[in-house]
N, C-alpha and C. Protein backbone atom coordinates (compact mmCIF):
# COMPACT_ATOMS: atom_id res chain seq x y z
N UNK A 1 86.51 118.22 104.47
CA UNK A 1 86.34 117.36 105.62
C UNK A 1 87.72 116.88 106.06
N UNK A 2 88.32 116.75 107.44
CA UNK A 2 89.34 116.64 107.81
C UNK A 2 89.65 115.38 107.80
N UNK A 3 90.92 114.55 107.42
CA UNK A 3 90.58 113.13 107.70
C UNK A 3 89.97 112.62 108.74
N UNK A 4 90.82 112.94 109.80
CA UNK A 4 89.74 112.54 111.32
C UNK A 4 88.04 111.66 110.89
N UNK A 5 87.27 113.12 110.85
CA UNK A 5 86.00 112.79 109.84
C UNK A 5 85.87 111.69 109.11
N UNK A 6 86.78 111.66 108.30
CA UNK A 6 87.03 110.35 107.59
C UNK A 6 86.72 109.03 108.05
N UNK A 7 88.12 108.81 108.88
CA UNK A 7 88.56 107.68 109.21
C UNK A 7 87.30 107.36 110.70
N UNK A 8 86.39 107.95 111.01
CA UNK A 8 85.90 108.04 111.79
C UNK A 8 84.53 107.43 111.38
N UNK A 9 84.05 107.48 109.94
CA UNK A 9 83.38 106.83 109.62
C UNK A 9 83.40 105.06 108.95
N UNK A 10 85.01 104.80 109.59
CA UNK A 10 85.43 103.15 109.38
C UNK A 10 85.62 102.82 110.59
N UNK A 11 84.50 102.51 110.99
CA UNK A 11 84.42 101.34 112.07
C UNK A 11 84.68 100.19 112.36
N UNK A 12 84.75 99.33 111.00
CA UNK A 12 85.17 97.93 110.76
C UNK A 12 86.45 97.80 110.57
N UNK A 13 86.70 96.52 110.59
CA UNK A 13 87.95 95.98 109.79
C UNK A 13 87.79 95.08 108.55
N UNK A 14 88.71 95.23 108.07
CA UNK A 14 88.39 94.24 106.87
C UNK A 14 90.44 93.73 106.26
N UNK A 15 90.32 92.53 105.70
CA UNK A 15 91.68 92.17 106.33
C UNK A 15 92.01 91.86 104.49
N UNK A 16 93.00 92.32 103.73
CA UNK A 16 93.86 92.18 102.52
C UNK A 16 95.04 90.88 102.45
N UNK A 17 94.25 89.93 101.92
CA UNK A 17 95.97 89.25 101.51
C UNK A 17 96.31 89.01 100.14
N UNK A 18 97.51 89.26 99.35
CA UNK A 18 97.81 89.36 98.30
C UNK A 18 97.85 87.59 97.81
N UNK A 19 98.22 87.26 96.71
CA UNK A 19 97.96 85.97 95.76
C UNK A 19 99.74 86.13 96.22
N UNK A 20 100.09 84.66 96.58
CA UNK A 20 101.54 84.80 96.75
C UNK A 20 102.31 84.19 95.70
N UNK A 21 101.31 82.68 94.83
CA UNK A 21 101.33 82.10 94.02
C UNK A 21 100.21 81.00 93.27
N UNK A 22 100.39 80.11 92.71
CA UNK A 22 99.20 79.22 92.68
C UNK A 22 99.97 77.63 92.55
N UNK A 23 98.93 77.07 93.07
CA UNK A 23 99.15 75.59 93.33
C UNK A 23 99.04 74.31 91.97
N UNK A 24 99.43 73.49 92.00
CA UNK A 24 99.59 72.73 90.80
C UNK A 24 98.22 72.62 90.06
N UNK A 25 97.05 73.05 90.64
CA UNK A 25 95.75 73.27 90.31
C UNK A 25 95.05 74.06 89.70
N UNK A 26 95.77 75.84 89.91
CA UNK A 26 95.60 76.77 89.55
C UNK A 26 94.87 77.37 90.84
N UNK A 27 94.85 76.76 91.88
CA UNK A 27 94.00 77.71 93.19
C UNK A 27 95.43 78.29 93.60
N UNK A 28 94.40 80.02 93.92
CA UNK A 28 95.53 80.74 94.54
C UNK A 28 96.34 80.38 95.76
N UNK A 29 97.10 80.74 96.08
CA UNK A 29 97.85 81.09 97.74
C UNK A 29 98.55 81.91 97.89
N UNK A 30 97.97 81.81 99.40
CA UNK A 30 98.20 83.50 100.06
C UNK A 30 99.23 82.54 100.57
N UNK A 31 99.81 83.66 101.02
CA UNK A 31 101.67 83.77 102.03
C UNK A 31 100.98 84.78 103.12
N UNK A 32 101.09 84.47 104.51
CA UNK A 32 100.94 85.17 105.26
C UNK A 32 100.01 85.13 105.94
N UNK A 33 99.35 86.00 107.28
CA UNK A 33 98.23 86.63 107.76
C UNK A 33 97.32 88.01 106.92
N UNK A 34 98.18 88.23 106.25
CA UNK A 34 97.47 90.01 105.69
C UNK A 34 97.26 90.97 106.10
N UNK A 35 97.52 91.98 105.80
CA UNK A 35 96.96 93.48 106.44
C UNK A 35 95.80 93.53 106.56
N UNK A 36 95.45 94.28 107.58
CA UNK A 36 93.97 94.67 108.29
C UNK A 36 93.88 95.95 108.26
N UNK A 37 93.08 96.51 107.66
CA UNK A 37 92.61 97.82 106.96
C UNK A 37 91.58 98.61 107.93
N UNK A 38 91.49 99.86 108.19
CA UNK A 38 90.04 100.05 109.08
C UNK A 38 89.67 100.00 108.06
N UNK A 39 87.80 99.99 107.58
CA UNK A 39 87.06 100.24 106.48
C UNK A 39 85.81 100.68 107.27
N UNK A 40 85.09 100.69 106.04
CA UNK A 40 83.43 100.76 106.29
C UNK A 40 82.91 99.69 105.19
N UNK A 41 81.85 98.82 105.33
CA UNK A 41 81.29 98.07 104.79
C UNK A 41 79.95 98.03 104.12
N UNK A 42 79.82 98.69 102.67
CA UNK A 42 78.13 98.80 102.80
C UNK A 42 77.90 98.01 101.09
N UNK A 43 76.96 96.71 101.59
CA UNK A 43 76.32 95.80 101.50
C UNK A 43 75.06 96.61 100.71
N UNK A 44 74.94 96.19 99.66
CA UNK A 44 73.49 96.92 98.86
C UNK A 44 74.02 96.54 97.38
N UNK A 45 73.32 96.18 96.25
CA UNK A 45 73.96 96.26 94.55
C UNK A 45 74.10 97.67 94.36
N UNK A 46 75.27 97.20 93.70
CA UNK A 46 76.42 98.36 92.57
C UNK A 46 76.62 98.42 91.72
N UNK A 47 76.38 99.14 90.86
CA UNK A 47 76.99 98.99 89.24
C UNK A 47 78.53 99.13 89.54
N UNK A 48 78.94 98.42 88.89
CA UNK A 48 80.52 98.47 88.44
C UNK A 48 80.89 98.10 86.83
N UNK A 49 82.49 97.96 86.68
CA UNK A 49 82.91 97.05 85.28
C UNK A 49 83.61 96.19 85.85
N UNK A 50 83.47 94.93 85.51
CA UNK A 50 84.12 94.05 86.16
C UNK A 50 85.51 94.20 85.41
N UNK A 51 86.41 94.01 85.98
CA UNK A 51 88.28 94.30 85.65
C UNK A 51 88.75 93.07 85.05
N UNK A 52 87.70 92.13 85.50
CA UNK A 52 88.56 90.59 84.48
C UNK A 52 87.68 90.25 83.13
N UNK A 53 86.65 91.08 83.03
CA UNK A 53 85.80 90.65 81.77
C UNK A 53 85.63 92.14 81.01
N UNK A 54 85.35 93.33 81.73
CA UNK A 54 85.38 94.62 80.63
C UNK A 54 84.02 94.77 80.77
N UNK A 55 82.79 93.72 81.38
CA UNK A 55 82.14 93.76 81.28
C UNK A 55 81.37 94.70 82.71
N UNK A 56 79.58 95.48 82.48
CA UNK A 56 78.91 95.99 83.02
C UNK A 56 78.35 94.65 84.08
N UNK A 57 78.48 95.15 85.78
CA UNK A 57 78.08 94.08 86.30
C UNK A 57 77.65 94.67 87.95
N UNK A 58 76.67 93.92 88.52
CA UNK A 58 76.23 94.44 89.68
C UNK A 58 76.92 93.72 91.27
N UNK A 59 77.99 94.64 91.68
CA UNK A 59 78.29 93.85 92.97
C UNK A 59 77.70 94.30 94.07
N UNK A 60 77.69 92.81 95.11
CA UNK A 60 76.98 93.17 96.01
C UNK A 60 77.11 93.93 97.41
N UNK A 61 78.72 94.76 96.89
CA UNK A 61 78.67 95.87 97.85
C UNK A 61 79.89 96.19 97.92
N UNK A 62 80.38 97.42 98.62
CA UNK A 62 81.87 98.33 98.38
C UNK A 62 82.45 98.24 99.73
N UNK A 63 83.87 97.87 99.71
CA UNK A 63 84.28 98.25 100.85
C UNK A 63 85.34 99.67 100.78
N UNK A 64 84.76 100.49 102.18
CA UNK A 64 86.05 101.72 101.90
C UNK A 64 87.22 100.94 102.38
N UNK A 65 88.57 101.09 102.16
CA UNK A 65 89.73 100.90 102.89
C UNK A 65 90.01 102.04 103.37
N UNK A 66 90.82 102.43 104.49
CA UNK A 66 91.51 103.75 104.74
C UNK A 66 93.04 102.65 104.80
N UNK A 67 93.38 103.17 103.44
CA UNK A 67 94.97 102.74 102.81
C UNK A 67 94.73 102.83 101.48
N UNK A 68 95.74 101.93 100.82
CA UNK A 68 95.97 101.61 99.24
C UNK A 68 97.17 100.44 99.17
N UNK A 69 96.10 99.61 99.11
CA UNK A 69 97.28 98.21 99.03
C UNK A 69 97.26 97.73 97.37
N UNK A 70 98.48 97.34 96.94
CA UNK A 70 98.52 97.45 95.85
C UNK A 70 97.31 95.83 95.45
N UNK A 71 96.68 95.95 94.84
CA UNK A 71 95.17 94.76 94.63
C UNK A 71 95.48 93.83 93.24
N UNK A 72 94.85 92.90 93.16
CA UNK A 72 94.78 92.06 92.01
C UNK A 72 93.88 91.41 92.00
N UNK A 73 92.99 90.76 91.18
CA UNK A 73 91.67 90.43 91.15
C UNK A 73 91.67 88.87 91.83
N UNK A 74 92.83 88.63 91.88
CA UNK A 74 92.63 87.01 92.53
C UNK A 74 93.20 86.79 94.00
N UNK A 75 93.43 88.66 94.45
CA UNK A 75 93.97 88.43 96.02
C UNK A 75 92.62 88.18 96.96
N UNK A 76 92.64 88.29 97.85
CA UNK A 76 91.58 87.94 98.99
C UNK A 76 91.21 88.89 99.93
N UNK A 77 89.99 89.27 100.13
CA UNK A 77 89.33 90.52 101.41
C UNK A 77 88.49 89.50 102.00
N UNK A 78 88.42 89.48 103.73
CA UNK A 78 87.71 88.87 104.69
C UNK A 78 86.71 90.14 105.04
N UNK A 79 85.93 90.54 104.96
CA UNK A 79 84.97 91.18 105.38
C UNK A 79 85.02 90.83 107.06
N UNK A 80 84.11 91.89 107.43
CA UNK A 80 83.86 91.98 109.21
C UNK A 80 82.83 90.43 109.31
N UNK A 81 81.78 90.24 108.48
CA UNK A 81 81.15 88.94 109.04
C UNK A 81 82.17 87.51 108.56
N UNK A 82 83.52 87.69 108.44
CA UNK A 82 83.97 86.60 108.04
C UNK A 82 84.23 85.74 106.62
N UNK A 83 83.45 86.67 105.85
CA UNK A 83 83.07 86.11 103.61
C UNK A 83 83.89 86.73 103.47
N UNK A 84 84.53 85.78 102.45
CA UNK A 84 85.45 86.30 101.63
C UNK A 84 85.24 86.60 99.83
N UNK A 85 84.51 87.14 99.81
CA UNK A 85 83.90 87.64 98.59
C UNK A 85 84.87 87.72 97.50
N UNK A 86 84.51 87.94 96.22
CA UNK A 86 85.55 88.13 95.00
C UNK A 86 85.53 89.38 95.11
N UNK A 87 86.80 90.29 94.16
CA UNK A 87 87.19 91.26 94.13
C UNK A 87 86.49 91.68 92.92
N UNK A 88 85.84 92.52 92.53
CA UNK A 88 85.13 92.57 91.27
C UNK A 88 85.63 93.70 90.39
N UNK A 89 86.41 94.77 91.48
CA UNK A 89 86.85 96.25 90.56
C UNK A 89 87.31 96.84 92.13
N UNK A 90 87.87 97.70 91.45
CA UNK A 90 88.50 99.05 92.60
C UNK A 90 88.84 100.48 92.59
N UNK A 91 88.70 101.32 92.68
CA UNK A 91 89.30 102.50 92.75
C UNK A 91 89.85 103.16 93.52
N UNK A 92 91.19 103.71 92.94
CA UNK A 92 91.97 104.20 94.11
C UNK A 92 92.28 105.95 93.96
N UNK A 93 91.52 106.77 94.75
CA UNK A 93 91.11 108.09 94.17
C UNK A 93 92.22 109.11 94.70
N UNK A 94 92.58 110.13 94.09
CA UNK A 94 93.86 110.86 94.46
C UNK A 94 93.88 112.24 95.18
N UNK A 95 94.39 112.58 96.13
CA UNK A 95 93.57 114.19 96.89
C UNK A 95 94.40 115.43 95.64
N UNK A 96 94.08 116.00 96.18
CA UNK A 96 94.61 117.26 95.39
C UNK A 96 96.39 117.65 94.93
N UNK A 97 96.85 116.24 96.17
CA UNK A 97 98.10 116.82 95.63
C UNK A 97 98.67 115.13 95.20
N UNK A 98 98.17 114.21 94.92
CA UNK A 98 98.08 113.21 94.12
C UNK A 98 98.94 111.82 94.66
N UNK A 99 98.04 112.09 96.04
CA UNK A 99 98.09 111.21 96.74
C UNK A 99 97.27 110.16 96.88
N UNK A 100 97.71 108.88 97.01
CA UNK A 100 96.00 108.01 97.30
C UNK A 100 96.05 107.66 98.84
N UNK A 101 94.97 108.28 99.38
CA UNK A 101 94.70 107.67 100.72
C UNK A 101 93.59 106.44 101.46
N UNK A 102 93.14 106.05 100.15
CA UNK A 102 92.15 105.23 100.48
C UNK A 102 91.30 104.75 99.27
N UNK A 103 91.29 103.33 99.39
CA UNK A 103 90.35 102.06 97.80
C UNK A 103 89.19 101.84 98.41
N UNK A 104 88.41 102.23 97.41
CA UNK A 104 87.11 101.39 97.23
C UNK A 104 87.23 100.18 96.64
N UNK A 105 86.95 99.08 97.29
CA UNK A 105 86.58 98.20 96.36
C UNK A 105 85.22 97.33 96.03
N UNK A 106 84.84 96.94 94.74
CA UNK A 106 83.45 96.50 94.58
C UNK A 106 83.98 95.18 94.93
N UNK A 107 82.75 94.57 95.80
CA UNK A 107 83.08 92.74 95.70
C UNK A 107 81.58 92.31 95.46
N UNK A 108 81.86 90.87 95.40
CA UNK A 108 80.42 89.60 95.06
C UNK A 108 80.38 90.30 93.22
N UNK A 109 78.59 90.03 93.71
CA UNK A 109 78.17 90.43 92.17
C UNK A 109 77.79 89.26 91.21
N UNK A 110 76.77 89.22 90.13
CA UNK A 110 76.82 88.50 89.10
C UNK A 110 76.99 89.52 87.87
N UNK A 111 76.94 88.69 87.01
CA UNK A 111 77.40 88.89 85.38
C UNK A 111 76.56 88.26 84.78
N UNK A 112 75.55 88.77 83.54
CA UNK A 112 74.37 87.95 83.37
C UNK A 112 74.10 86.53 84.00
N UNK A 113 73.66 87.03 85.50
CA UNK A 113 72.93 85.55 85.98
C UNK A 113 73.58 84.84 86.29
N UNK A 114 75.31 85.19 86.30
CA UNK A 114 76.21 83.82 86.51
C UNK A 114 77.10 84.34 87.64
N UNK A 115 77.16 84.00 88.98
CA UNK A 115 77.58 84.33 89.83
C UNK A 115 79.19 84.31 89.43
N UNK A 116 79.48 85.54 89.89
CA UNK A 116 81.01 85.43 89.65
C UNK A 116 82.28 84.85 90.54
């Protein structure tokens, strides 16, 4: 499939800002506006592993990016309706000549029963 194809099936946007530091509290902060990614957005439960516990956990949906921004579990994604969901896991998959052109990432989700 040609990228074209691809990128043709990200209709949305969805907007990346990295953790710039944290506040005398321990809440993150962003530095900046953030990159805006095209994506696609699909909303439905996922099995994933969650990346901050190791643990088996169901999020409540994947966003494609068409990019690869480097991620961390405490940076921030605005989805197209405006939520800013947790980052729950990601994958960043490589073409044949070992390139990455584009992250999935899982967001929402609980962990036995306990919203993450």
């Amino acid at each position: 499939m040609p990228v074209s194809d691809f990128l043709a099936l990200m209709a949305q946007n969805v907007t990346h800002r990295a953790v710039a530091s944290r506040d005398t509290y321990g809440k993150a902060v962003f530095s900046g506006s953030g990159t805006t990614y095209r994506a696609r957005v699909v909303y439905g439960a996922k099995r994933t592993t969650s990346r901050a516990s190791g643990q088996e956990t169901i999020a409540d949906g994947v966003v494609w990016l068409a990019g690869a921004p480097t991620l961390k579990l405490d940076d921030e994604i605005t989805l197209p309706d405006s939520s800013k969901p947790p980052i729950i896991n990601w994958d960043q998959p490589t073409d044949e000549t070992g390139n990455v052109h584009h992250t999935k990432i899982y967001f929402g989700g609980t962990q036995s029963g306990q919203q993450t």
